[in-house]
Protein backbone atom coordinates (compact mmCIF):
# COMPACT_ATOMS: atom_id res chain seq x y z
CA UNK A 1 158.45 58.44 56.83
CA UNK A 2 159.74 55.88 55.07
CA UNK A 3 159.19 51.68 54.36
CA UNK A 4 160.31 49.55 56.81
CA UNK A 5 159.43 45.63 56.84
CA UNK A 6 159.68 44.11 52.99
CA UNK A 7 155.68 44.55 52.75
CA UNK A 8 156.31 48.04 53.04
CA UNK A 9 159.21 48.31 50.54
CA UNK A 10 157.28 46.63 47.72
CA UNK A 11 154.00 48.96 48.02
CA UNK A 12 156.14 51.85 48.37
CA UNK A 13 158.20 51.07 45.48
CA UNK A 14 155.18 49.98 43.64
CA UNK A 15 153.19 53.23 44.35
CA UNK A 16 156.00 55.88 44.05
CA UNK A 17 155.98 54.37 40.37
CA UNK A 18 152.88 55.11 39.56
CA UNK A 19 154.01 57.73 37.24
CA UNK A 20 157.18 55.98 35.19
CA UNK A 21 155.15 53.07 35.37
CA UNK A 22 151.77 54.82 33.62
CA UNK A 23 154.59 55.86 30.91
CA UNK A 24 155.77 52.46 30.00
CA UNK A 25 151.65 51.47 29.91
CA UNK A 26 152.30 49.21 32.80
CA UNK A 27 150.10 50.32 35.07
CA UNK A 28 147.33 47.80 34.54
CA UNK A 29 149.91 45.13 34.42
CA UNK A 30 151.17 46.26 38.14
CA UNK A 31 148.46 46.49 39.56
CA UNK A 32 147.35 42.20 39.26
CA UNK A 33 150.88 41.43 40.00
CA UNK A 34 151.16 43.23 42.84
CA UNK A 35 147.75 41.85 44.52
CA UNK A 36 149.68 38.51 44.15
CA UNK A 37 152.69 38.94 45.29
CA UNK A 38 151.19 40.49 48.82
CA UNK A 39 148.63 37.88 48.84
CA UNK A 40 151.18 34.76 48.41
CA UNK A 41 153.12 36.87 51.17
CA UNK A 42 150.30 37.35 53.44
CA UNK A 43 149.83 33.47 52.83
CA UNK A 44 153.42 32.31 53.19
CA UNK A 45 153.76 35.06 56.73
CA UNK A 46 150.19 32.89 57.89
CA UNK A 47 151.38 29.53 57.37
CA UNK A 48 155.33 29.92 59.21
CA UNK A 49 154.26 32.92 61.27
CA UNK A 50 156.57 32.39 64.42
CA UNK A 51 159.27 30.77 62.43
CA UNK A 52 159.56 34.48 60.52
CA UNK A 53 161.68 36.95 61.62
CA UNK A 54 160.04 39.72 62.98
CA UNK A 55 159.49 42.05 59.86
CA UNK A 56 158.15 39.30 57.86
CA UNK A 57 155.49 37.79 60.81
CA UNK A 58 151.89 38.64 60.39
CA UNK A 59 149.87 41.12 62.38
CA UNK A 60 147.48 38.77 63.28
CA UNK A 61 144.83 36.09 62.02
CA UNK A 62 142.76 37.40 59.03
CA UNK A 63 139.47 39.21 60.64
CA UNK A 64 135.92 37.82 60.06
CA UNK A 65 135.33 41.07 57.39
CA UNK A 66 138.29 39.76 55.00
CA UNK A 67 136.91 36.37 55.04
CA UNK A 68 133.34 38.15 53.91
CA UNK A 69 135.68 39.42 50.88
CA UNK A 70 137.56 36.38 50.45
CA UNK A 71 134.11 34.81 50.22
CA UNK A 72 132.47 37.33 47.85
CA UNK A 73 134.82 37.14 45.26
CA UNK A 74 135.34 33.27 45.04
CA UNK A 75 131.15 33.28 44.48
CA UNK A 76 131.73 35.82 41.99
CA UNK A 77 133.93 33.70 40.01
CA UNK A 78 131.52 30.22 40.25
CA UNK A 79 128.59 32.75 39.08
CA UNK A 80 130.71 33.67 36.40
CA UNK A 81 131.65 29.60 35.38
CA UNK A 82 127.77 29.05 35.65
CA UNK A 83 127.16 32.20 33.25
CA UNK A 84 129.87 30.84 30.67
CA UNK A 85 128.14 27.22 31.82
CA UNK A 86 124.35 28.64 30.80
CA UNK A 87 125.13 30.45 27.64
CA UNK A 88 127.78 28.48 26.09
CA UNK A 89 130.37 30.21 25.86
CA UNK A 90 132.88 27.97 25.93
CA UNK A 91 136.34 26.82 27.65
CA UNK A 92 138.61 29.23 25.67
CA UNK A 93 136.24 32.19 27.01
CA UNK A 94 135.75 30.93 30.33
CA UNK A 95 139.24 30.51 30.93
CA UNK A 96 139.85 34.28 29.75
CA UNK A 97 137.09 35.52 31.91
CA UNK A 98 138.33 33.73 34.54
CA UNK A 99 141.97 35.44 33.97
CA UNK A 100 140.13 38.93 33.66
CA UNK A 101 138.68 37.89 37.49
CA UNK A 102 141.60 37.21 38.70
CA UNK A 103 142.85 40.84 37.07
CA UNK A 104 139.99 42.39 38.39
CA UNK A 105 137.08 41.50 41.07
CA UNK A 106 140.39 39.27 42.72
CA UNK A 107 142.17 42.61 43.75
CA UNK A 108 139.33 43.73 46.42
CA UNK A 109 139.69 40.71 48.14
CA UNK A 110 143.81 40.15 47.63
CA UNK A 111 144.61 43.71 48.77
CA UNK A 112 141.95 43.84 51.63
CA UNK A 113 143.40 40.65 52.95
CA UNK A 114 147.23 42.01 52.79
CA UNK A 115 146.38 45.41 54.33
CA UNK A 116 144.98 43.49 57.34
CA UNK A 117 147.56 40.88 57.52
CA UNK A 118 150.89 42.21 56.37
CA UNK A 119 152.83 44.28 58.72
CA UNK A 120 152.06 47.95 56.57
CA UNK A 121 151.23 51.02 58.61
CA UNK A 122 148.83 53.45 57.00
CA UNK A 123 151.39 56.20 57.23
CA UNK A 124 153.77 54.98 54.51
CA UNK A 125 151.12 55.15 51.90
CA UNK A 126 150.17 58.49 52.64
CA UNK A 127 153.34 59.71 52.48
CA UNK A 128 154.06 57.74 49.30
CA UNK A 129 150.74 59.15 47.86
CA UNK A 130 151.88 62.59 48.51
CA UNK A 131 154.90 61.34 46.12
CA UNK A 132 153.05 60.84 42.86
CA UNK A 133 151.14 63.91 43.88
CA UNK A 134 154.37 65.99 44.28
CA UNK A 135 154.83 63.80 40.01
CA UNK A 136 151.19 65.31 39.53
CA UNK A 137 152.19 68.67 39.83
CA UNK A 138 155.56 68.76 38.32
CA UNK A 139 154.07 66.97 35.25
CA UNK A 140 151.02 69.38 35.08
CA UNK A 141 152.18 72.60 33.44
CA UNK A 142 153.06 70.13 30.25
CA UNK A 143 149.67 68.69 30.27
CA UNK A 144 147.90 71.39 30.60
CA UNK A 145 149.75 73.04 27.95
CA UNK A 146 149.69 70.20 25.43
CA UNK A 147 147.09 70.75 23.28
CA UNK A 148 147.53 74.33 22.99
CA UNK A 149 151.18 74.01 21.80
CA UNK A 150 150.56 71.23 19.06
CA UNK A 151 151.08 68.39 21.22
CA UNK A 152 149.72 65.24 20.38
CA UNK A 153 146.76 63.11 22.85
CA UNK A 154 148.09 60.30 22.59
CA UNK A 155 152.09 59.48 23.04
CA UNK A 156 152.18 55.63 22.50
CA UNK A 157 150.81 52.09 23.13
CA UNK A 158 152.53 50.09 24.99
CA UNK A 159 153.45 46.28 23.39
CA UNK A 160 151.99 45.34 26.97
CA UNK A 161 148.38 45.53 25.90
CA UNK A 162 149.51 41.87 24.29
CA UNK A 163 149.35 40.54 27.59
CA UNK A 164 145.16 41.28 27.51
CA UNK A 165 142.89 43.37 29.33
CA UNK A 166 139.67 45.45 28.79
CA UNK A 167 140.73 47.99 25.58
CA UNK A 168 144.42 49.51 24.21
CA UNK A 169 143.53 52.81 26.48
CA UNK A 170 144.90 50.86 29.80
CA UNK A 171 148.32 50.82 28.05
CA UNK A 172 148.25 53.94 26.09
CA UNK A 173 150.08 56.84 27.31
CA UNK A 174 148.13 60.21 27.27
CA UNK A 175 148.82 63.76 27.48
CA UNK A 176 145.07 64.97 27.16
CA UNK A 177 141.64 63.81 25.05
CA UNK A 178 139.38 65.58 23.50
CA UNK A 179 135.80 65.70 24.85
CA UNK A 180 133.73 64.25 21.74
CA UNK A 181 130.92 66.39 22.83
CA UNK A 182 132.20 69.62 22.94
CA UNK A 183 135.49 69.23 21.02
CA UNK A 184 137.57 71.01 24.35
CA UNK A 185 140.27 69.21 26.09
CA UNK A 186 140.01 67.18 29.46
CA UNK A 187 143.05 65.68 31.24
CA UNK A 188 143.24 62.12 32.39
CA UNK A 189 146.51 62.32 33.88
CA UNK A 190 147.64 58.73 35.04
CA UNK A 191 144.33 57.22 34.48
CA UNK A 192 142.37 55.09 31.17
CA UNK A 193 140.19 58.01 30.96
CA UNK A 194 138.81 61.47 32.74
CA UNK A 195 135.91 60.49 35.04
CA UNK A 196 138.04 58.17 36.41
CA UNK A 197 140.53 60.18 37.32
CA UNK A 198 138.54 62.55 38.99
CA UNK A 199 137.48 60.26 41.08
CA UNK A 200 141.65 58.93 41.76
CA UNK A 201 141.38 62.83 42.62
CA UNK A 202 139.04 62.43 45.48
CA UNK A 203 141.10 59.85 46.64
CA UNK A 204 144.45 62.10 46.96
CA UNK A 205 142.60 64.53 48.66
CA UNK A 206 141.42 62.26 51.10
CA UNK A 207 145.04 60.82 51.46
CA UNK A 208 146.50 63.96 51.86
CA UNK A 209 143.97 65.17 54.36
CA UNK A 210 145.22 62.34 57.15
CA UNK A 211 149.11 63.96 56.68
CA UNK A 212 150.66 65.55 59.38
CA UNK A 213 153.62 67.38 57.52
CA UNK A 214 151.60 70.53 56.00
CA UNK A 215 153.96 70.58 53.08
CA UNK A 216 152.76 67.36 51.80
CA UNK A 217 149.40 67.72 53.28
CA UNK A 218 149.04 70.86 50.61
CA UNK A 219 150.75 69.28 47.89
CA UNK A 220 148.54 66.63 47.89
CA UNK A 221 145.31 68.47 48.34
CA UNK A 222 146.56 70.59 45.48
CA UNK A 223 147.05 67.68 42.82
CA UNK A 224 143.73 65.69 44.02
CA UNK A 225 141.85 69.45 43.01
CA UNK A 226 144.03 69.89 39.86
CA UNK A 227 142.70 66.31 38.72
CA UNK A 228 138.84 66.93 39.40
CA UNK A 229 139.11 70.39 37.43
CA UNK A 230 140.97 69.21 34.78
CA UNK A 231 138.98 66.01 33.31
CA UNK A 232 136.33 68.47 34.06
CA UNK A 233 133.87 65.63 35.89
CA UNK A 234 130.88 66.44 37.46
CA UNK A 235 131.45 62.77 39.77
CA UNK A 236 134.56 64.24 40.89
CA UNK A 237 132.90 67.71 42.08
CA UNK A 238 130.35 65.60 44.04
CA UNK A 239 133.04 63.08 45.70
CA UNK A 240 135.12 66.23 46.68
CA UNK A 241 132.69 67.86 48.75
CA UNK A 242 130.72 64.63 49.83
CA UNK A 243 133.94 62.33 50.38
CA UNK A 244 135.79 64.96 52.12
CA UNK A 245 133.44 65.79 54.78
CA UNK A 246 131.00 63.37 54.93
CA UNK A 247 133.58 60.83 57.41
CA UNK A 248 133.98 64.60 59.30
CA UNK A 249 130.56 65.51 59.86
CA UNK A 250 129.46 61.73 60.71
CA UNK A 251 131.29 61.92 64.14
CA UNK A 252 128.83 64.73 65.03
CA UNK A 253 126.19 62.20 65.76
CA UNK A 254 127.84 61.36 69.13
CA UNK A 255 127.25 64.74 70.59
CA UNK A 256 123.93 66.01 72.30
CA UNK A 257 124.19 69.92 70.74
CA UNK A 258 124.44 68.05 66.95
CA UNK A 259 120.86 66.34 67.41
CA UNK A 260 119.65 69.47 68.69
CA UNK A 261 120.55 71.14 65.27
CA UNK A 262 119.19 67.93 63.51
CA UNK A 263 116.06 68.55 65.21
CA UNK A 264 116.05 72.33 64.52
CA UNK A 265 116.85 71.47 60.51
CA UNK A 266 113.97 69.31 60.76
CA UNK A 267 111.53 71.71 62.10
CA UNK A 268 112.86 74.07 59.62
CA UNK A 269 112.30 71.32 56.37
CA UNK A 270 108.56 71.11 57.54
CA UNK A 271 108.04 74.56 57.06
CA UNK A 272 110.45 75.61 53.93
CA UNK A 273 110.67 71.32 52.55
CA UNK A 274 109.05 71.92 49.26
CA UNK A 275 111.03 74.93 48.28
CA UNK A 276 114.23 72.68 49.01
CA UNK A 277 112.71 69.74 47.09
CA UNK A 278 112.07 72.03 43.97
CA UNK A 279 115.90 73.60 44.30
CA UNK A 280 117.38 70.42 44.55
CA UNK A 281 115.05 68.83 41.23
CA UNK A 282 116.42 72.09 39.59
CA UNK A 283 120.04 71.53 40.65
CA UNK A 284 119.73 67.49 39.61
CA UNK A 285 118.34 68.29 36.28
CA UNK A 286 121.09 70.71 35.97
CA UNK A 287 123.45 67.80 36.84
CA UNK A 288 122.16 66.31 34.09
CA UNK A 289 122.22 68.53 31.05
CA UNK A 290 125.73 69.65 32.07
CA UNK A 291 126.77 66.69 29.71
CA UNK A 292 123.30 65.80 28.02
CA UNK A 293 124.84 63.20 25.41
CA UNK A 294 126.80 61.37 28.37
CA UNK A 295 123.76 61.21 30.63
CA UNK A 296 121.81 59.76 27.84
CA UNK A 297 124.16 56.97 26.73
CA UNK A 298 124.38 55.80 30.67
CA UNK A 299 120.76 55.93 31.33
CA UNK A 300 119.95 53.72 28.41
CA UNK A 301 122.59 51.40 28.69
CA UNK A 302 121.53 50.73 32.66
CA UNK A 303 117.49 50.32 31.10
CA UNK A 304 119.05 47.93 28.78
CA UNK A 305 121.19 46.32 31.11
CA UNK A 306 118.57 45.73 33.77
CA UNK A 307 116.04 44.94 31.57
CA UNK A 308 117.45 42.33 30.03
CA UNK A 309 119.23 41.02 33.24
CA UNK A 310 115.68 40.27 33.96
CA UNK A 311 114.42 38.58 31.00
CA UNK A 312 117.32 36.51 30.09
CA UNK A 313 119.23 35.28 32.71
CA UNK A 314 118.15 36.37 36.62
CA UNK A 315 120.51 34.56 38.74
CA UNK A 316 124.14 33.87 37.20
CA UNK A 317 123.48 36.86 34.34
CA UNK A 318 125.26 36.60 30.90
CA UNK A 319 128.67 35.82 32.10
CA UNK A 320 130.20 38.77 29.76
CA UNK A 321 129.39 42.26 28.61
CA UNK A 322 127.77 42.23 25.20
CA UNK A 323 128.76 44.26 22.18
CA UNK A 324 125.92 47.88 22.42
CA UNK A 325 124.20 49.40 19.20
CA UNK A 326 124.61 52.92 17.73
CA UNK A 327 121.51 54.25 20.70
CA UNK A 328 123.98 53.94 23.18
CA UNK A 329 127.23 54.88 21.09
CA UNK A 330 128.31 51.31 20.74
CA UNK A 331 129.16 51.26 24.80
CA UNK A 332 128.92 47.29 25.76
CA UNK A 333 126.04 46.62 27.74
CA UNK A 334 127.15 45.62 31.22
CA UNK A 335 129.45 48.93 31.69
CA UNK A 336 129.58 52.16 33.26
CA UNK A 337 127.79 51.47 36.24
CA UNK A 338 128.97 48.38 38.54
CA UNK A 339 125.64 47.49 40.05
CA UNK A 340 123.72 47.66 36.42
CA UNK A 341 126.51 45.33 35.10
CA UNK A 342 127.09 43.22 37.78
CA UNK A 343 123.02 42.16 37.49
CA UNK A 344 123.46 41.81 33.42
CA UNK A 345 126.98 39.73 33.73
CA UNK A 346 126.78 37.48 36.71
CA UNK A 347 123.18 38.12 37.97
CA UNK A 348 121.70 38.26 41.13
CA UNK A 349 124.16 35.83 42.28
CA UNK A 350 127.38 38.05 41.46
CA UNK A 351 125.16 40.80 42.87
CA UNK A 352 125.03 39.98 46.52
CA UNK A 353 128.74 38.21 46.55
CA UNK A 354 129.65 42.33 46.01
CA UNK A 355 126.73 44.41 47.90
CA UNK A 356 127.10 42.20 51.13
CA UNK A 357 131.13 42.84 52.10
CA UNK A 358 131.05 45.83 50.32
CA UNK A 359 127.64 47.40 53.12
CA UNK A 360 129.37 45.33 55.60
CA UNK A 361 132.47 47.47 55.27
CA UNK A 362 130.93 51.03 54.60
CA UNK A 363 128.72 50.37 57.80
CA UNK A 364 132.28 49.46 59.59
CA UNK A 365 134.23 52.11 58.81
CA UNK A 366 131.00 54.76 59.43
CA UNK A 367 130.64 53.44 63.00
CA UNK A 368 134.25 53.41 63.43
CA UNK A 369 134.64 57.00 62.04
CA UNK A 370 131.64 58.08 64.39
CA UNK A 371 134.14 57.24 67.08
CA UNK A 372 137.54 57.73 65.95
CA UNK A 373 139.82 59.56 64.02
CA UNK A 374 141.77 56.81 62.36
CA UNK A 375 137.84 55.84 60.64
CA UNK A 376 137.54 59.14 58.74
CA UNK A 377 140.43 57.93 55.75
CA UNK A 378 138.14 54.04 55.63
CA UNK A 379 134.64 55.74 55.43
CA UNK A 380 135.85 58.16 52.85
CA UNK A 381 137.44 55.47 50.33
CA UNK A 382 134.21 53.82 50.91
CA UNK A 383 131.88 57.23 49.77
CA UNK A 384 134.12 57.68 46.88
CA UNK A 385 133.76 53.39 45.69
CA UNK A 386 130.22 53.89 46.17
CA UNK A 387 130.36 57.30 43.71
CA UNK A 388 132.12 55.60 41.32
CA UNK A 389 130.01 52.60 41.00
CA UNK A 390 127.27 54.40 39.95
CA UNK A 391 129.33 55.63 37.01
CA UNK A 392 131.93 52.75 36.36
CA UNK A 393 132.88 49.38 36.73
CA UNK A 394 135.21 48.97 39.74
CA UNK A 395 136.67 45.67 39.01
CA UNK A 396 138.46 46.99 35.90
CA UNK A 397 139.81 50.02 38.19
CA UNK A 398 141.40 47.56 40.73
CA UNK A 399 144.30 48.05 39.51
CA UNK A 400 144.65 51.68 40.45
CA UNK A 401 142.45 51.35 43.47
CA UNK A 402 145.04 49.18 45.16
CA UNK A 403 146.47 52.10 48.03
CA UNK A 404 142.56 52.57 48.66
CA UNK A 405 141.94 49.02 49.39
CA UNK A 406 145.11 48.30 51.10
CA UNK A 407 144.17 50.85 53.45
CA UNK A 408 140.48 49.41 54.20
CA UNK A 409 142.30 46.14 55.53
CA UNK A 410 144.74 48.09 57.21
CA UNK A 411 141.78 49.62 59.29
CA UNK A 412 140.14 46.47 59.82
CA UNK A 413 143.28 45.44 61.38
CA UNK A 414 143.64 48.46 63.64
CA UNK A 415 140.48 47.87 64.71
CA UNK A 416 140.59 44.17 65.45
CA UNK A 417 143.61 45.23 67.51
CA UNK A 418 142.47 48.15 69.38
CA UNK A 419 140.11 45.63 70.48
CA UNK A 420 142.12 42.19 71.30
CA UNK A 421 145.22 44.36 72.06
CA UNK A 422 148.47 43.55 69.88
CA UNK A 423 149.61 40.18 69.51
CA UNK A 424 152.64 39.26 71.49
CA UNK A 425 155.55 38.47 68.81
């Protein structure tokens, strides 16, 4: 299972990396450049399409969902000039901002639009994710055994970070971090910090459940676990049983006997409801206090966030995160939760131009995985991006998202051609 047409080669290349690549502190400098390079590829294949030889042609013309994207993220960016525009910011901030866009909210659309236009099957990223799981694993006996040995967290930072981006821990190199709150070790592995890798942890899973060699299918399964135990994230334990079989369970729905057993559950919640609403307060709270301190700092910085979205500017929102105070452990307000920050940065405005493509697609890929196997990979990616909005800001994760999103325009192109039938080339 290996790369085939040049589109393949460089994501291949550039994922198979990930590892070497997170050890220079490059990662978050791949990640832009690469969302570019397939874009002005998927471009240049649209525009000479038949004059291409065959590995380089297009799959097709970009599908009515991508353009939703495409659309989305170019209002995100003039609500973000009319933020700047509002509050004064100023040209030399705008025109950073408007770098950090193209770094960050960009990437959904860029690598949406190549995975549905760029000849890339589905199957080579699998396989190449099962290649920086087999890294995961080889690498995982010295993490885990760093800080008990006298190793130090952090290796180096990388003279990268002069190129810009959102702090000097998306070009540090790790071994392990110590949780502030209870002064044990978590493990971030390739990732800026642990939640986030937990969640990168869902993700392998779900990558490794759609491979057909069981060798790679259980190396991958094994490294996606290894990274939700290890940065020791409750997200991660809720994306690995929702993500997984959530996209499994939905393509019950088509069969008689399933609505039957809805029916019977129902029947059964009636009589037994409030004893399940009471467990499941008790479990939530549980949730909570697991990491009291962490809970805390998110739940005021969304109050603030909203709150003041609403006051100060509704529509087009601050245009930037603002520095926090010592309540909410000097966290800027705007992070840790997408939906929170994209109301306080770009407002309502920015809002919609990221809810509407991003329903549009979770609805598509749920009806499509209600039908079909090849939906179950889509819908999950979608469950997990939905889990980790409500606990970070995707557009500063692009950059490691990029196999995720690459794979939601793949399936919009699979789709578009199961129904027009493949283009004659």
């Amino acid at each position: 299972m290996g790369p085939e047409t040049l589109a393949e080669r460089i994501v291949w290349r550039a994922l198979i990396w990930t590892w070497p690549f997170y050890a220079l502190g490059a990662l978050y400098v791949v990640g832009p450049v690469l969302a570019w390079i397939l874009a002005g590829l998927a471009a240049f294949a649209l525009y000479f399409d038949d004059a291409l030889r065959t590995e380089l042609r297009p799959t097709g013309p970009i599908p009515a969902l991508v353009w939703l994207w495409i659309l989305g993220m170019a209002v995100m960016l003039f609500a973000l000039w009319v933020g700047h525009l509002d509050w004064g910011l100023g040209v030399k901030k705008t025109i950073k901002s408007s770098i950090g866009w193209a770094k960050g909210w960009a990437l959904l659309a860029l690598f949406i639009l190549a995975g549905s236009v760029l000849p890339i099957r589905r199957e080579v990223l699998i396989r190449a994710q099962g290649y920086v799981a087999l890294c995961t694993l080889i690498l995982a006996p010295l993490l885990l055994a760093a800080p008990y040995i006298g190793l130090p967290e952090r290796i180096f930072t990388s003279p990268l970070k002069a190129v810009g981006g959102p702090g000097p821990e998306y070009f540090t190199l790790y071994l392990f971090t110590f949780d502030p709150a209870s002064w044990t070790p978590r493990w971030q592995f390739y990732a800026p910090w642990s939640p986030f890798a937990a969640l990168l942890g869902v993700l392998t899973v779900l990558f490794a459940l759609e491979e057909r060699h069981r060798g790679w299918l259980a190396v991958g399964v094994a490294a996606g676990v290894l990274m939700i135990l290890a940065s020791k994230s409750r997200m991660g334990l809720v994306g690995l049983v929702a993500c997984t079989l959530g996209p499994r369970l939905i393509a019950l729905i088509v069969h008689s006997w399933a609505w039957a057993a809805v029916s019977a559950l129902a029947s059964a919640f009636a009589i037994w409801g409030n004893m399940v609403i009471h467990a499941a307060q008790a479990g939530v709270e549980g949730f909570k206090s697991a990491r009291a301190d962490s809970t805390r700092v998110r739940e005021t910085l969304q109050r603030i966030a909203y709150e003041r979205w609403q006051n100060d500017a509704f529509w087009f929102g601050h245009g930037t995160v603002r520095p926090g105070a010592h309540l909410v452990e000097y966290m800027p307000i705007g992070s840790h939760h997408t939906w929170y920050g994209l109301l306080f940065v770009k407002g309502l405005v920015g809002f919609f131009a990221f809810l509407v493509p991003f329903v549009a697609t979770l609805v598509f890929t749920m009806f499509d995985a209600a039908r079909h196997p090849r939906g179950r990979l889509p819908m999950g990616i979608c469950m997990t991006l939905l889990l980790l909005s409500f606990g970070e800001n995707i557009e500063i994760e692009a950059y490691l998202l990029w196999p995720a999103l690459l794979i939601l325009g793949i399936h919009i192109r699979e789709v578009e051609l199961a129904k027009t039938g493949p283009s004659v080339r």
